[in-house]
Protein backbone atom coordinates (compact mmCIF):
# COMPACT_ATOMS: atom_id res chain seq x y z
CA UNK A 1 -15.42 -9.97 30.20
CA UNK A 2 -12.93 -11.87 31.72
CA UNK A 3 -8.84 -10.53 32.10
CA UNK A 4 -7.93 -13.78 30.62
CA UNK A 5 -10.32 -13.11 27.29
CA UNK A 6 -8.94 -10.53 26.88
CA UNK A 7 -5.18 -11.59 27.05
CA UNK A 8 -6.28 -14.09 24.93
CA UNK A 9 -7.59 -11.35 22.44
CA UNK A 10 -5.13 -9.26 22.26
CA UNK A 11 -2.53 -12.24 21.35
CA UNK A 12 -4.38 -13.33 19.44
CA UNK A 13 -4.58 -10.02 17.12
CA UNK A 14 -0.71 -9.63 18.08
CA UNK A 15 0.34 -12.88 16.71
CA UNK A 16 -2.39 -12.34 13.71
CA UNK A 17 -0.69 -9.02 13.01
CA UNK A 18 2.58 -10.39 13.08
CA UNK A 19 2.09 -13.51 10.95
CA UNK A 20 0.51 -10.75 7.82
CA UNK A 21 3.42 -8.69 8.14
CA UNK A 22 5.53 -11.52 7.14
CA UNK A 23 4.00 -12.86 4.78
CA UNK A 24 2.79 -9.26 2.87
CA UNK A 25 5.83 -7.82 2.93
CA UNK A 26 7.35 -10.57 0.22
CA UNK A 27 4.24 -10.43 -1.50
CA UNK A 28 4.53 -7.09 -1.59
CA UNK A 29 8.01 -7.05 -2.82
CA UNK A 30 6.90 -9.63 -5.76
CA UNK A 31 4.03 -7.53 -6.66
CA UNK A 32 6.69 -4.75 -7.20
CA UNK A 33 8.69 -6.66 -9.06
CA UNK A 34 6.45 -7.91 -11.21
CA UNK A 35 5.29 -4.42 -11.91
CA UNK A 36 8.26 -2.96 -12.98
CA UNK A 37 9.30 -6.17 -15.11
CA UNK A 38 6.02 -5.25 -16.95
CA UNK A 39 5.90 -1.48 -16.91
CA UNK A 40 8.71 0.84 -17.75
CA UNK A 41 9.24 3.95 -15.51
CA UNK A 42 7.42 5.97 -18.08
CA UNK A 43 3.98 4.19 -17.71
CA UNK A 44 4.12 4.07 -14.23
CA UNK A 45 4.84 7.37 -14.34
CA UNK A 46 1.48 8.17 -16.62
CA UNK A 47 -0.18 5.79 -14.42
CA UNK A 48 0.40 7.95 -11.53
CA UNK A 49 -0.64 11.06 -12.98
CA UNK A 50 -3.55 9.39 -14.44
CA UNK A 51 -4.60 8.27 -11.04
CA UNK A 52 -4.08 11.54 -9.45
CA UNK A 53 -6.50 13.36 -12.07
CA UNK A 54 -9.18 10.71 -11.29
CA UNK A 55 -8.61 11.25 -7.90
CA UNK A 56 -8.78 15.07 -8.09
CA UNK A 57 -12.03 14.51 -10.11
CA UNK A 58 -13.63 12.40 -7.77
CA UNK A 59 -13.26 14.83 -5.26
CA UNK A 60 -14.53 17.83 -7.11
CA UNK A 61 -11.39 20.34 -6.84
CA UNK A 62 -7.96 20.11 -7.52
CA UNK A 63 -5.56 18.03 -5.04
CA UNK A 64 -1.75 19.18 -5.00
CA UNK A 65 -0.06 16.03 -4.59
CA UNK A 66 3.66 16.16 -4.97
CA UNK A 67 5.80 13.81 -7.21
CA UNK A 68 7.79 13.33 -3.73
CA UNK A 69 4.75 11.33 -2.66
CA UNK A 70 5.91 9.15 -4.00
CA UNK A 71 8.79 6.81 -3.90
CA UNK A 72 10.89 6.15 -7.09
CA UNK A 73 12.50 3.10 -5.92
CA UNK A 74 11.14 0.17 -7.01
């Protein structure tokens, strides 16, 4: 392989990178807000802990996983 390939490569994954930060981070930020227009804090809340059991099931002992985990901004 050639230098120039893989220059070429790694801007290319660089400007790739780049271009889906910008646009998922507003995606991102709609998804949220969407969410919590639909949700209240309270089912998120039992959504969360109902995730975690599942989780803890699925891996067949119990995970510890702090509410701090978390973040409570939304």
């Amino acid at each position: 392989m050639k230098a120039s390939e893989i220059l070429a490569f790694v801007a290319g994954a660089a400007a790739a990178t780049g271009i889906t930060l910008l646009l998922t981070t507003e995606k991102g930020k709609e998804i949220t807000k969407n969410i919590t227009e639909k949700m209240s804090r309270e089912e998120i809340d039992r959504l969360i802990e109902h995730l975690k059991q599942k989780r803890a099931a699925a891996s067949g002992f119990d995970v510890d996983i702090d509410e701090d985990d978390f973040s409570t901004e939304m």
